[in-house]
PDB file of N, CA and C in Angstrom:
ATOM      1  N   UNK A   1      24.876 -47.570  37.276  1.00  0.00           N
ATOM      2  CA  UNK A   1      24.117 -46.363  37.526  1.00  0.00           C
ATOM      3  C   UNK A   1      23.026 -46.234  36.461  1.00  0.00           C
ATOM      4  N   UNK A   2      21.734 -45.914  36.906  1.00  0.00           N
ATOM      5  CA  UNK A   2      21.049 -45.755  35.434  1.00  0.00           C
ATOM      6  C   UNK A   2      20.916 -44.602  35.432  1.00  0.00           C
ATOM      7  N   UNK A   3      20.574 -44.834  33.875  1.00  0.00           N
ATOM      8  CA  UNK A   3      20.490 -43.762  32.884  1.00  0.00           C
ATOM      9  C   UNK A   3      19.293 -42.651  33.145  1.00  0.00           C
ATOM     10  N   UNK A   4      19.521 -40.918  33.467  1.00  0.00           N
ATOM     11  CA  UNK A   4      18.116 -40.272  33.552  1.00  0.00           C
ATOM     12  C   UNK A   4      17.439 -40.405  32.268  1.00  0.00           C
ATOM     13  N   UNK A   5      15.799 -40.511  32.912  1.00  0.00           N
ATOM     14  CA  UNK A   5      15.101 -40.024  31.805  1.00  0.00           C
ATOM     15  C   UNK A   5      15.248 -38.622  30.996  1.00  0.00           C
ATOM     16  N   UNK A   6      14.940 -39.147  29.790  1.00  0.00           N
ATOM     17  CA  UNK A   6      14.791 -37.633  29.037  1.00  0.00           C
ATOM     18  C   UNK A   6      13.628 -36.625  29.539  1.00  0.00           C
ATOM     19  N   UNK A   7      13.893 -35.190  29.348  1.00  0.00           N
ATOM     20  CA  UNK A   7      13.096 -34.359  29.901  1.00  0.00           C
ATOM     21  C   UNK A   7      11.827 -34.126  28.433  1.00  0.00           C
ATOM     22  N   UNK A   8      11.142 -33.099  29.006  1.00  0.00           N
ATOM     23  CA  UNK A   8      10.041 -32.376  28.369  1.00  0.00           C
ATOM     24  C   UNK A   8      10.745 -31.697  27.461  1.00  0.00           C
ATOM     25  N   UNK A   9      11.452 -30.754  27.759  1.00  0.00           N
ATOM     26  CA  UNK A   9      12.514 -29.811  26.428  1.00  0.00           C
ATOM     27  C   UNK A   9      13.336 -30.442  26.179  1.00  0.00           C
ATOM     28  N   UNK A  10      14.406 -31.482  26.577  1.00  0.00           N
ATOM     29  CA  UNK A  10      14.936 -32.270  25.920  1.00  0.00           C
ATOM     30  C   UNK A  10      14.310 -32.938  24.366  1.00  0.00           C
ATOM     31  N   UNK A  11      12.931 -33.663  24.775  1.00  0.00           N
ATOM     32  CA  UNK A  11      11.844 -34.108  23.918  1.00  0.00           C
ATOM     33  C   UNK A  11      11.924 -33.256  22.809  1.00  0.00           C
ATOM     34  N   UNK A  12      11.281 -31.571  23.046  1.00  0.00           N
ATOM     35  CA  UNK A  12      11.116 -30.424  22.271  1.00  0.00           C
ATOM     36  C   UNK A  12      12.120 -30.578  21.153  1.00  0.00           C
ATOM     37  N   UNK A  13      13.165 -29.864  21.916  1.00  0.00           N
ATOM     38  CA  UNK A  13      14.870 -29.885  21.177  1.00  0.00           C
ATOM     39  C   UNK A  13      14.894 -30.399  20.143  1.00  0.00           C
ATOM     40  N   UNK A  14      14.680 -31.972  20.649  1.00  0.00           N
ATOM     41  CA  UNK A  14      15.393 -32.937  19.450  1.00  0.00           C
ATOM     42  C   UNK A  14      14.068 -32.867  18.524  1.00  0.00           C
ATOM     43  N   UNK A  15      12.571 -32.985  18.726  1.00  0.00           N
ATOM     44  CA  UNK A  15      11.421 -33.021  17.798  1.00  0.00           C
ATOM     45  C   UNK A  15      11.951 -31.963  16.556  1.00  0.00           C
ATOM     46  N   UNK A  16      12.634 -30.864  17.405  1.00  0.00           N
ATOM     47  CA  UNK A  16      12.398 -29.128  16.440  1.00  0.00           C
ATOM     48  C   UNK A  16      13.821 -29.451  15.267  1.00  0.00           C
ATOM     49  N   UNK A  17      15.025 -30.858  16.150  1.00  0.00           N
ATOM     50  CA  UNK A  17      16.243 -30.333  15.261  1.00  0.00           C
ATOM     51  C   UNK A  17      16.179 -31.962  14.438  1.00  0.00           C
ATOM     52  N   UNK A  18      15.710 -32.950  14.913  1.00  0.00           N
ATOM     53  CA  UNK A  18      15.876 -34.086  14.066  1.00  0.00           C
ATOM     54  C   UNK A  18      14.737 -34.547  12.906  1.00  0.00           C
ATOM     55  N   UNK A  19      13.946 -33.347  13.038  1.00  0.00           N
ATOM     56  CA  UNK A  19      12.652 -33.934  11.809  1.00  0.00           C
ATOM     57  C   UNK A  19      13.360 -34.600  10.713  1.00  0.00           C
ATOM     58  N   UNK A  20      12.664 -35.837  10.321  1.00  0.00           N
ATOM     59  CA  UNK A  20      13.116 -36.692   9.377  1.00  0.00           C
ATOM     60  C   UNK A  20      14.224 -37.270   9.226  1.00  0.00           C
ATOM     61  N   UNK A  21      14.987 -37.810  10.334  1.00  0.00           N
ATOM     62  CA  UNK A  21      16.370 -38.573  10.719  1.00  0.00           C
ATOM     63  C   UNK A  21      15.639 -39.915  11.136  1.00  0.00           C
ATOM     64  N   UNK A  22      16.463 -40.808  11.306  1.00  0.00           N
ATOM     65  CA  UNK A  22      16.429 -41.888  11.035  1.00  0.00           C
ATOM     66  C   UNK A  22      15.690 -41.850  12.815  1.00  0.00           C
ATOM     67  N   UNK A  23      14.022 -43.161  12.962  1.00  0.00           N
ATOM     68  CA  UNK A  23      13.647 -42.743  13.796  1.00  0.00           C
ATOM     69  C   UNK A  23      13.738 -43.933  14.787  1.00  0.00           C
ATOM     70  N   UNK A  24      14.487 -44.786  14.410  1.00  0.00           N
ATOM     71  CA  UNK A  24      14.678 -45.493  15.432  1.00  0.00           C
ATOM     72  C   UNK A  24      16.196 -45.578  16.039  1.00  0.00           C
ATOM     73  N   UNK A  25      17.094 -44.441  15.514  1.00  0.00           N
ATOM     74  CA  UNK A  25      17.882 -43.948  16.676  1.00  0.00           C
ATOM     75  C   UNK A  25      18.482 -44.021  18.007  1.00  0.00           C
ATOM     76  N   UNK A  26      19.304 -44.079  19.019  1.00  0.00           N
ATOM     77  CA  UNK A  26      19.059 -44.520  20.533  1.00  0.00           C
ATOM     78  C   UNK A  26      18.375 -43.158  20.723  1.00  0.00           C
ATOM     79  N   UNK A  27      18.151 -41.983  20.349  1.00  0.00           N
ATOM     80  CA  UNK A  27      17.609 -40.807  21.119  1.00  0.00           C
ATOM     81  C   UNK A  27      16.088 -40.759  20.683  1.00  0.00           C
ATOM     82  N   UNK A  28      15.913 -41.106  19.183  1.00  0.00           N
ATOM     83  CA  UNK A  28      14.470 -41.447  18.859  1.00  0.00           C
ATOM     84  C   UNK A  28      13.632 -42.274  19.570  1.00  0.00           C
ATOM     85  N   UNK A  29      14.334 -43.121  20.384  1.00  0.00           N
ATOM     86  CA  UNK A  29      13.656 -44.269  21.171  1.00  0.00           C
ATOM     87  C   UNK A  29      13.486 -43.805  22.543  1.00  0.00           C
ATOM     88  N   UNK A  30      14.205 -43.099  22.551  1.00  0.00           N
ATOM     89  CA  UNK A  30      13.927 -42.365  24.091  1.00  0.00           C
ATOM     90  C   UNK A  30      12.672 -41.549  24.061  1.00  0.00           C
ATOM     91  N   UNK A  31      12.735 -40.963  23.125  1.00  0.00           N
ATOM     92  CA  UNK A  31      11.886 -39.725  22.522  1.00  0.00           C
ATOM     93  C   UNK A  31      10.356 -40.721  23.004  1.00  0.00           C
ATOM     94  N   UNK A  32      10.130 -41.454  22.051  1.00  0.00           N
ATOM     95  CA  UNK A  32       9.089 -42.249  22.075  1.00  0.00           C
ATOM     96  C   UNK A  32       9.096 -43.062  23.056  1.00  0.00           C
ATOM     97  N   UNK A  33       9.901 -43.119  23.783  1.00  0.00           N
ATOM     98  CA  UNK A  33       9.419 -43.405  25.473  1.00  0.00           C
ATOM     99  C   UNK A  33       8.943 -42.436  26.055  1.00  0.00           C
ATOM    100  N   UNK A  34       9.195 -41.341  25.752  1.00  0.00           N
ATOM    101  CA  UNK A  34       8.732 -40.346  26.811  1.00  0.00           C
ATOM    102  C   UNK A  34       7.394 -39.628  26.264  1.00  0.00           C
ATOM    103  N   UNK A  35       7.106 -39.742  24.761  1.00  0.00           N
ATOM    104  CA  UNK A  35       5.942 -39.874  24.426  1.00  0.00           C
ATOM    105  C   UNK A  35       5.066 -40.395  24.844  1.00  0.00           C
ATOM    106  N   UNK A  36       5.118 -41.585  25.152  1.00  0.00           N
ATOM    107  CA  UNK A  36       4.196 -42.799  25.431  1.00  0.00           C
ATOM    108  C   UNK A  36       3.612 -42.425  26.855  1.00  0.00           C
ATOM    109  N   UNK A  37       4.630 -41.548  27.669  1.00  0.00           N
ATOM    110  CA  UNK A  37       4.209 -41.657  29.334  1.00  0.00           C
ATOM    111  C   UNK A  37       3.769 -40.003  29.424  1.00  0.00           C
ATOM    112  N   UNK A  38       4.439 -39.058  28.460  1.00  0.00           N
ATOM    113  CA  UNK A  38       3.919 -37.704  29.276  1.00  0.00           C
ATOM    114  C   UNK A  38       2.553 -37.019  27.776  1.00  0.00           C
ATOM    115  N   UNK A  39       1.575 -36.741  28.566  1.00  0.00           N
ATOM    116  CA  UNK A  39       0.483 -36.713  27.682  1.00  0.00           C
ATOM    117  C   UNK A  39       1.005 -34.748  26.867  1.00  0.00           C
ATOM    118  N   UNK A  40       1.700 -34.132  27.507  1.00  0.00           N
ATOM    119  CA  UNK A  40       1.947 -32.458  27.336  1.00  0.00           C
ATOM    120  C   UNK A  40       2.687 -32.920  26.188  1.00  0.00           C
ATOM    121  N   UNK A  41       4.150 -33.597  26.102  1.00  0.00           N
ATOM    122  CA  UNK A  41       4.458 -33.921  24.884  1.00  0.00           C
ATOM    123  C   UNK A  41       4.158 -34.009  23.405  1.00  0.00           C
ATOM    124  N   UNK A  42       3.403 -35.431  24.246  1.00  0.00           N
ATOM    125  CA  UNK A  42       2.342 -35.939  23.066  1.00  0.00           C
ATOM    126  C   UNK A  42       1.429 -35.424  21.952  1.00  0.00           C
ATOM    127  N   UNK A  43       1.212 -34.364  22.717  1.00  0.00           N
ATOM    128  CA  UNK A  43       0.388 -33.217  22.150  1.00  0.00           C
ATOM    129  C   UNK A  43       0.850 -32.000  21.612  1.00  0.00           C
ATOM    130  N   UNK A  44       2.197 -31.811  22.088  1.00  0.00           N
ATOM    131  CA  UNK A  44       2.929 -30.813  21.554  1.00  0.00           C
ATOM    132  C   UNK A  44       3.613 -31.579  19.880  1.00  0.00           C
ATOM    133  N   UNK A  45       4.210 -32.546  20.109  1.00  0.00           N
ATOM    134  CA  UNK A  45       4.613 -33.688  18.759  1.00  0.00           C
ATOM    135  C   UNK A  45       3.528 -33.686  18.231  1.00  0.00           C
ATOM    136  N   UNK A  46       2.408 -34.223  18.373  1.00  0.00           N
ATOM    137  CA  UNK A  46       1.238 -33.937  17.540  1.00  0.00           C
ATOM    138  C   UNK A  46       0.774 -32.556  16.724  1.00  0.00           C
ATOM    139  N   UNK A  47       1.162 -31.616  17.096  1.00  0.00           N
ATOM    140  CA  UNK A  47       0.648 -30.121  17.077  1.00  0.00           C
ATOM    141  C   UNK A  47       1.817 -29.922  15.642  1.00  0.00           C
ATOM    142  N   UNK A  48       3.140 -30.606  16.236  1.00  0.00           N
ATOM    143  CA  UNK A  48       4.122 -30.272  15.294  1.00  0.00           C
ATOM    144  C   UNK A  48       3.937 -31.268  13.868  1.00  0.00           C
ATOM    145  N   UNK A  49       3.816 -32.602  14.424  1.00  0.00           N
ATOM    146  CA  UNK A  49       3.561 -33.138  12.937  1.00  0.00           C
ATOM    147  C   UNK A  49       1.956 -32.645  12.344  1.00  0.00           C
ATOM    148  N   UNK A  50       1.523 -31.733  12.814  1.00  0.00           N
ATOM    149  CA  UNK A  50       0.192 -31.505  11.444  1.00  0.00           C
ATOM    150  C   UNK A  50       0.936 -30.003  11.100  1.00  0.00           C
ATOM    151  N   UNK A  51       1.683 -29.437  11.893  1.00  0.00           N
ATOM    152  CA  UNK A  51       2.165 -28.167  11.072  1.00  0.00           C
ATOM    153  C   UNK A  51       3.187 -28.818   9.910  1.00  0.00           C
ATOM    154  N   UNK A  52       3.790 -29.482  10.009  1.00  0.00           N
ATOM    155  CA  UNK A  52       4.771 -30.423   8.833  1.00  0.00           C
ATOM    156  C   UNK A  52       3.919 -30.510   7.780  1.00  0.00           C
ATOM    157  N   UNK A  53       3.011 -30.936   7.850  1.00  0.00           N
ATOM    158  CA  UNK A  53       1.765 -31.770   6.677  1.00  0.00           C
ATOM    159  C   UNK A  53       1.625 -30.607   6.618  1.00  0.00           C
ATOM    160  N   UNK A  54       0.746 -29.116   6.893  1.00  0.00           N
ATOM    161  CA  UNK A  54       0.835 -28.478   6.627  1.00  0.00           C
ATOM    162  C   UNK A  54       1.324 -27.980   5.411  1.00  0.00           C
ATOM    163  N   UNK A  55       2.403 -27.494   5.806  1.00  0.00           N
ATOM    164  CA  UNK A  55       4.146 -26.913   4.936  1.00  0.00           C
ATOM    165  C   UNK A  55       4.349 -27.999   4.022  1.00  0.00           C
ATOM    166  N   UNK A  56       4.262 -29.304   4.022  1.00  0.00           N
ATOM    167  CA  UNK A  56       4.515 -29.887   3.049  1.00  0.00           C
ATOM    168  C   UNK A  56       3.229 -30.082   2.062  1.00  0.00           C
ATOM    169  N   UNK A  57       2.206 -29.826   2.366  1.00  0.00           N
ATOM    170  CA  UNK A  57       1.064 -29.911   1.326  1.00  0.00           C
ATOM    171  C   UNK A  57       1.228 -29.023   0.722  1.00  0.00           C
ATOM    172  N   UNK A  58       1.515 -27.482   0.743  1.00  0.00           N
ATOM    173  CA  UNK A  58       1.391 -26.463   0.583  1.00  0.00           C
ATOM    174  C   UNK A  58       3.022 -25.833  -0.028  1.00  0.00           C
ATOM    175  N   UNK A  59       3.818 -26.802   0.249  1.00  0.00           N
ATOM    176  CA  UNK A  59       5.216 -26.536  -0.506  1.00  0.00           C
ATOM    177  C   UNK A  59       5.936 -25.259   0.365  1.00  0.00           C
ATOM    178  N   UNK A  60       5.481 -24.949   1.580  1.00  0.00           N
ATOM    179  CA  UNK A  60       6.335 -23.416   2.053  1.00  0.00           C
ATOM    180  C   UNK A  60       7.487 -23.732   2.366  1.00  0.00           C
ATOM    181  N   UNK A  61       8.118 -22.650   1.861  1.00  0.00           N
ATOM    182  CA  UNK A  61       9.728 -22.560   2.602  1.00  0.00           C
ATOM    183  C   UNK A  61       9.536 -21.541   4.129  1.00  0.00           C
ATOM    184  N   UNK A  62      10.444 -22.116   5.067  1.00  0.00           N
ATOM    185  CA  UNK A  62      10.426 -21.287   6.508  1.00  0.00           C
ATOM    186  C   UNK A  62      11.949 -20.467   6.062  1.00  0.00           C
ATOM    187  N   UNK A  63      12.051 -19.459   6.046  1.00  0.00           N
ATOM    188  CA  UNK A  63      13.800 -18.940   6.339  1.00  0.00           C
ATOM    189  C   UNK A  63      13.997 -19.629   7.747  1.00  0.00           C
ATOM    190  N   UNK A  64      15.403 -19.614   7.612  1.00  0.00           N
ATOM    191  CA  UNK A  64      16.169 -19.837   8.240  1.00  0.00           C
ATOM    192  C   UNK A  64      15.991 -19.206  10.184  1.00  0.00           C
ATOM    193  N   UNK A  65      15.700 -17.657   9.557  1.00  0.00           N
ATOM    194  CA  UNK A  65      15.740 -16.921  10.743  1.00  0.00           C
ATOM    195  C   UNK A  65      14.214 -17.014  11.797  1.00  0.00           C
ATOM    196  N   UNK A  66      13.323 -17.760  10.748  1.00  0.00           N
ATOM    197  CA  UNK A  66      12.080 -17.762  11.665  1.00  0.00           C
ATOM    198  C   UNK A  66      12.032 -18.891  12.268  1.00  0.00           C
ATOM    199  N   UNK A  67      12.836 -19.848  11.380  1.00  0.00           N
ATOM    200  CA  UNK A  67      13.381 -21.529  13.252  1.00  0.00           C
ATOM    201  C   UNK A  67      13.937 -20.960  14.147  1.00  0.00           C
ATOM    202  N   UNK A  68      15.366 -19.831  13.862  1.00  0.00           N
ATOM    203  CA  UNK A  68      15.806 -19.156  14.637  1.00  0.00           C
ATOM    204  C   UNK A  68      15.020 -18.755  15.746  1.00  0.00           C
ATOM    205  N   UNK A  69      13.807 -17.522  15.951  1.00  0.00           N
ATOM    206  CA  UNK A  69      13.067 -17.097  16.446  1.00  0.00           C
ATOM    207  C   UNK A  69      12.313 -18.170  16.995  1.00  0.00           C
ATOM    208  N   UNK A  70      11.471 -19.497  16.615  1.00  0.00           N
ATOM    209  CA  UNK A  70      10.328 -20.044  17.260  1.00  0.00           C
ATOM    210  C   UNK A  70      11.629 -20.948  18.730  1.00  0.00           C
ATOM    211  N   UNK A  71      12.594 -21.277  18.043  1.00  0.00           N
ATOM    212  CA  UNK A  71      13.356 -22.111  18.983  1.00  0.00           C
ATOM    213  C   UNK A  71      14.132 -21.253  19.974  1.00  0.00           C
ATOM    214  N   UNK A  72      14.142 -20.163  20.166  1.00  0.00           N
ATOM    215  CA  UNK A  72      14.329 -18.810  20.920  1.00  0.00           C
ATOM    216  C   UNK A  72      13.129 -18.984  21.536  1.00  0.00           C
ATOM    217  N   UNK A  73      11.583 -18.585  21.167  1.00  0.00           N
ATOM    218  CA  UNK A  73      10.566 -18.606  21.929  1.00  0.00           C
ATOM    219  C   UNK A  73      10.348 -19.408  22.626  1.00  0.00           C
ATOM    220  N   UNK A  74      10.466 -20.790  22.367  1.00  0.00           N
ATOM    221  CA  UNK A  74      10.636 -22.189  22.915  1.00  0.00           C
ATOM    222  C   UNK A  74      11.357 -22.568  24.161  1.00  0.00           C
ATOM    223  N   UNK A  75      12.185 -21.401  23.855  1.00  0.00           N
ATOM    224  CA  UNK A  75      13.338 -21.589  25.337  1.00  0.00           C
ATOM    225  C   UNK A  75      14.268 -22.921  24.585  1.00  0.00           C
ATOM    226  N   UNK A  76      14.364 -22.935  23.210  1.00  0.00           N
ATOM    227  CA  UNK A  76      15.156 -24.126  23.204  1.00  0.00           C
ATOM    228  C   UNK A  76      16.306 -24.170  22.197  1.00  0.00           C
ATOM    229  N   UNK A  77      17.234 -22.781  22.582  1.00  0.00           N
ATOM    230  CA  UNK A  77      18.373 -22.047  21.007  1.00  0.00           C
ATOM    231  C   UNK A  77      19.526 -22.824  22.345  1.00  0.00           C
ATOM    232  N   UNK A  78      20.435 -22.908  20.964  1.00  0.00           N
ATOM    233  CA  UNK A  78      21.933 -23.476  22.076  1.00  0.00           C
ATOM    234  C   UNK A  78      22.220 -22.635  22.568  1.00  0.00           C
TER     235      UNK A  78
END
């Protein structure tokens, strides 16, 4: 039987909960399959790694409760 592709919020999910885990992963590789083919992604991962650079040039801390909130907005809290 094969395996479904990963979705669009699937993609999201894991971008918002695995930043900086090891990226060649079996789910990282999926990830970047589905990068490669859906351009909305692509651009959303993009959007997220310059907010990273961001926060890391600039040294900010996020609390806790405002991942809380964006991954709520996201449609993407367990």
């Amino acid at each position: 039987m094969k395996k479904a592709e990963i979705t669009c919020k699937e993609v999201m999910k894991h971008v918002c909960q695995s930043l900086g885990e090891n990226l060649n992963d079996e789910k990282c590789l999926e990830v970047k399959k589905h990068l490669d083919a859906c351009p909305h992604c692509r651009e959303y991962f993009k959007s997220v790694e310059i907010t990273i650079d961001c926060y890391r040039k600039y040294n900010v801390e996020v609390p806790e409760e405002a991942h809380t909130r964006l991954m709520k907005m996201l449609g993407l809290e367990e």
